[in-house]
C-alpha atoms as a PDB file:
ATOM      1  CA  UNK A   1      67.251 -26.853 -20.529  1.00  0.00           C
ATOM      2  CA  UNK A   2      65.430 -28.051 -17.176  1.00  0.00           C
ATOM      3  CA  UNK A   3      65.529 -24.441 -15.553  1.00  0.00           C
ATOM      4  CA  UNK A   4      65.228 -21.860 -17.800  1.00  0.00           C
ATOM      5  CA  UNK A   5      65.114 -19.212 -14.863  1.00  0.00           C
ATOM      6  CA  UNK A   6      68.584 -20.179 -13.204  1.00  0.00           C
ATOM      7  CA  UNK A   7      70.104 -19.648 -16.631  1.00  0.00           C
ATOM      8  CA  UNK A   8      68.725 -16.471 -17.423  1.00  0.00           C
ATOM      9  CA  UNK A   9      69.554 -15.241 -13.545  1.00  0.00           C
ATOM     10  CA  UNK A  10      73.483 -15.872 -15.063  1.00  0.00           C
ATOM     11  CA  UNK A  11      73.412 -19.036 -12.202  1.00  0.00           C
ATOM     12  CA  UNK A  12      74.023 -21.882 -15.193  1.00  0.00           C
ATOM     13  CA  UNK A  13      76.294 -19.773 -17.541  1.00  0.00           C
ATOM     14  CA  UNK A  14      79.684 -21.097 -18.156  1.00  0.00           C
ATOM     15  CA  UNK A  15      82.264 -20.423 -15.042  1.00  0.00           C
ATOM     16  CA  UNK A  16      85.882 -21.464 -14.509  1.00  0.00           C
ATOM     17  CA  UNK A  17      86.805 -23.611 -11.629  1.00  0.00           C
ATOM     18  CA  UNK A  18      90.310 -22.616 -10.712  1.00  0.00           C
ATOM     19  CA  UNK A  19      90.381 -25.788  -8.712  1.00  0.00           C
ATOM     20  CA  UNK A  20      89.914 -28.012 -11.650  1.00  0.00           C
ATOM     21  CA  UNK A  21      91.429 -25.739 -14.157  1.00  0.00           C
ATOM     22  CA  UNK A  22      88.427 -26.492 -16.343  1.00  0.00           C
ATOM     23  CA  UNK A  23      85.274 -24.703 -17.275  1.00  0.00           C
ATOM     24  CA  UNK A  24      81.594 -25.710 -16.215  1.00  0.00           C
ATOM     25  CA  UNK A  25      78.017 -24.872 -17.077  1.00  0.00           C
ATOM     26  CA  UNK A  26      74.805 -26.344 -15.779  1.00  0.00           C
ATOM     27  CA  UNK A  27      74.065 -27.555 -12.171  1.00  0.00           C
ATOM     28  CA  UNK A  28      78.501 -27.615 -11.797  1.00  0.00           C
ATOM     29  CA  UNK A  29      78.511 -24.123 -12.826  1.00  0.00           C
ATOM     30  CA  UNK A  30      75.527 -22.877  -9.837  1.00  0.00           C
ATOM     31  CA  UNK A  31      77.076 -24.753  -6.936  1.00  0.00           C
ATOM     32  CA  UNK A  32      80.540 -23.238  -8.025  1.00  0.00           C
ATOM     33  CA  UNK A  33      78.828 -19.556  -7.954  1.00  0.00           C
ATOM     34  CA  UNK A  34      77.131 -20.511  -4.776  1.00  0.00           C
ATOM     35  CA  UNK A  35      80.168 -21.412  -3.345  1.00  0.00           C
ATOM     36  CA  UNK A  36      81.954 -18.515  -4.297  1.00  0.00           C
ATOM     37  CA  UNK A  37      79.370 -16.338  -2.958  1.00  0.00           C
ATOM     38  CA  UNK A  38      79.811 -18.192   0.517  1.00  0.00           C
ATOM     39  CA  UNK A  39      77.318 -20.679   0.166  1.00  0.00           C
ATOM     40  CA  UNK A  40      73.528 -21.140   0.214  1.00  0.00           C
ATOM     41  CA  UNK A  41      73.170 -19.459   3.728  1.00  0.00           C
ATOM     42  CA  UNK A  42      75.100 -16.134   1.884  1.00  0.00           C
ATOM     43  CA  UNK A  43      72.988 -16.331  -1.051  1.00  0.00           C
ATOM     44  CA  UNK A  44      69.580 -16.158   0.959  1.00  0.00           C
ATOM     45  CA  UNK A  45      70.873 -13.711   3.171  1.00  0.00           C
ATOM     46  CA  UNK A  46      72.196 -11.456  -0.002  1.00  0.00           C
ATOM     47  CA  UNK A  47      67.984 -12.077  -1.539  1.00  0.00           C
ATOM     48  CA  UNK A  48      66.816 -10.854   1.672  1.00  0.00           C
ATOM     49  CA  UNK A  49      68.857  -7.497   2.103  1.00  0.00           C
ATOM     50  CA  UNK A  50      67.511  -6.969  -1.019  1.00  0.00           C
ATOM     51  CA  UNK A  51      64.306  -7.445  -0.336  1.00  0.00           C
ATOM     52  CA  UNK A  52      64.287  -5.225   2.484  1.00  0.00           C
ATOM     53  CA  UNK A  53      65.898  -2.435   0.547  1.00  0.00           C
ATOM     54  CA  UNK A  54      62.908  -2.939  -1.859  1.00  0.00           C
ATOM     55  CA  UNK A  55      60.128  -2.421   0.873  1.00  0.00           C
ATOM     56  CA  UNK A  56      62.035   0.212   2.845  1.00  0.00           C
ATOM     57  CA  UNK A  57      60.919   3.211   1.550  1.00  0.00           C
ATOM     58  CA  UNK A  58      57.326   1.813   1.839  1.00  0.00           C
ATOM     59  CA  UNK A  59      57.799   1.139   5.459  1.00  0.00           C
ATOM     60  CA  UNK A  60      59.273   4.864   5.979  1.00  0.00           C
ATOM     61  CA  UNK A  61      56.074   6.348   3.772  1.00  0.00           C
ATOM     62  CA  UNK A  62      53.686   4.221   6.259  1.00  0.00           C
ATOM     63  CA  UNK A  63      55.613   5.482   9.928  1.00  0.00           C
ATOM     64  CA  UNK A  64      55.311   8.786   8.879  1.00  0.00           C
ATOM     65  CA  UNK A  65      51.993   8.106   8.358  1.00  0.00           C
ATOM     66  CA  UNK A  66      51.346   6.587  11.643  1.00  0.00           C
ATOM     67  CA  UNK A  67      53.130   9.163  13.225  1.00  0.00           C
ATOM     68  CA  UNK A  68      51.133  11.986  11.493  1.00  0.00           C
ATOM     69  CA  UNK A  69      48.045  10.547  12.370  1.00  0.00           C
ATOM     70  CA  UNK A  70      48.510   9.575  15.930  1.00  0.00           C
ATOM     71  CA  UNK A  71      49.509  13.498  16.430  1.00  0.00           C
ATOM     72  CA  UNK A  72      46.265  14.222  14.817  1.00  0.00           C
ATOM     73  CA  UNK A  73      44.065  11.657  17.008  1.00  0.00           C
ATOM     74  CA  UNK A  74      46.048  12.965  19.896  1.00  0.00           C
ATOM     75  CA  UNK A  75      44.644  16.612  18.947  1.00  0.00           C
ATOM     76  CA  UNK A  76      41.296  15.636  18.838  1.00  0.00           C
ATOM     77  CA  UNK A  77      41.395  13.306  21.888  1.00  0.00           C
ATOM     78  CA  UNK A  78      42.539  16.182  23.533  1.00  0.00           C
ATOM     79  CA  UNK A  79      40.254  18.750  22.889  1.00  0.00           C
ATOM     80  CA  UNK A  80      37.081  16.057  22.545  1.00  0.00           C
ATOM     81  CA  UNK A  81      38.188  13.925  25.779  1.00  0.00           C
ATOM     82  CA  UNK A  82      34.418  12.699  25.897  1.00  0.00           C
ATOM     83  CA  UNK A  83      35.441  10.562  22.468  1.00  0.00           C
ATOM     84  CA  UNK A  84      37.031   8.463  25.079  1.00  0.00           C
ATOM     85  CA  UNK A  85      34.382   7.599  27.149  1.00  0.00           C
ATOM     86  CA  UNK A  86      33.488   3.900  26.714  1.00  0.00           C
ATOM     87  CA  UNK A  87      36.425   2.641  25.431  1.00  0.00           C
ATOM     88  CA  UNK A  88      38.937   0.388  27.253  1.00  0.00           C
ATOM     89  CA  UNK A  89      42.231   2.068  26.622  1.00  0.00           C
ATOM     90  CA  UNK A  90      45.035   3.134  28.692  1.00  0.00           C
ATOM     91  CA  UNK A  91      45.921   6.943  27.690  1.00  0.00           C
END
């Protein structure tokens, strides 16, 4: 077996081509689910939703974070306005 990874990802497993009326495995068998999936384009797109589902709640966890801390620098900026003295910042 050349790529052991496609097969276990279910890409090289047997498949039925309606068109042909026969069944296919191998290479045949991952353009057919490709195609049926609406090509390469939808495949990547499909692996990158996913992606981004995976790092979402990571990128909600860090803006809260931001915004939690800005509020707090904004505080301490306010009642320390000195802190700003040197630095070259718009407020």
């Amino acid at each position: 077996m050349k790529n052991q990874a496609d097969f276990d990802a279910g890409w090289t497993g047997k498949i039925f081509n309606s068109k042909t009326g026969k069944w296919c495995s191998g290479g045949a068998a991952r353009n057919r689910i490709v195609a049926l999936q609406g090509g390469a384009q939808a495949v990547k797109a499909a692996g990158f939703a996913e992606g981004i589902q995976f790092v979402a709640p990571l990128i909600e966890q860090t803006r809260a974070q931001l915004e939690a801390t800005t509020k707090i620098l904004g505080v301490i900026i306010q009642k320390n306005p000195n802190l700003l003295r040197g630095l070259d910042i718009d407020v």
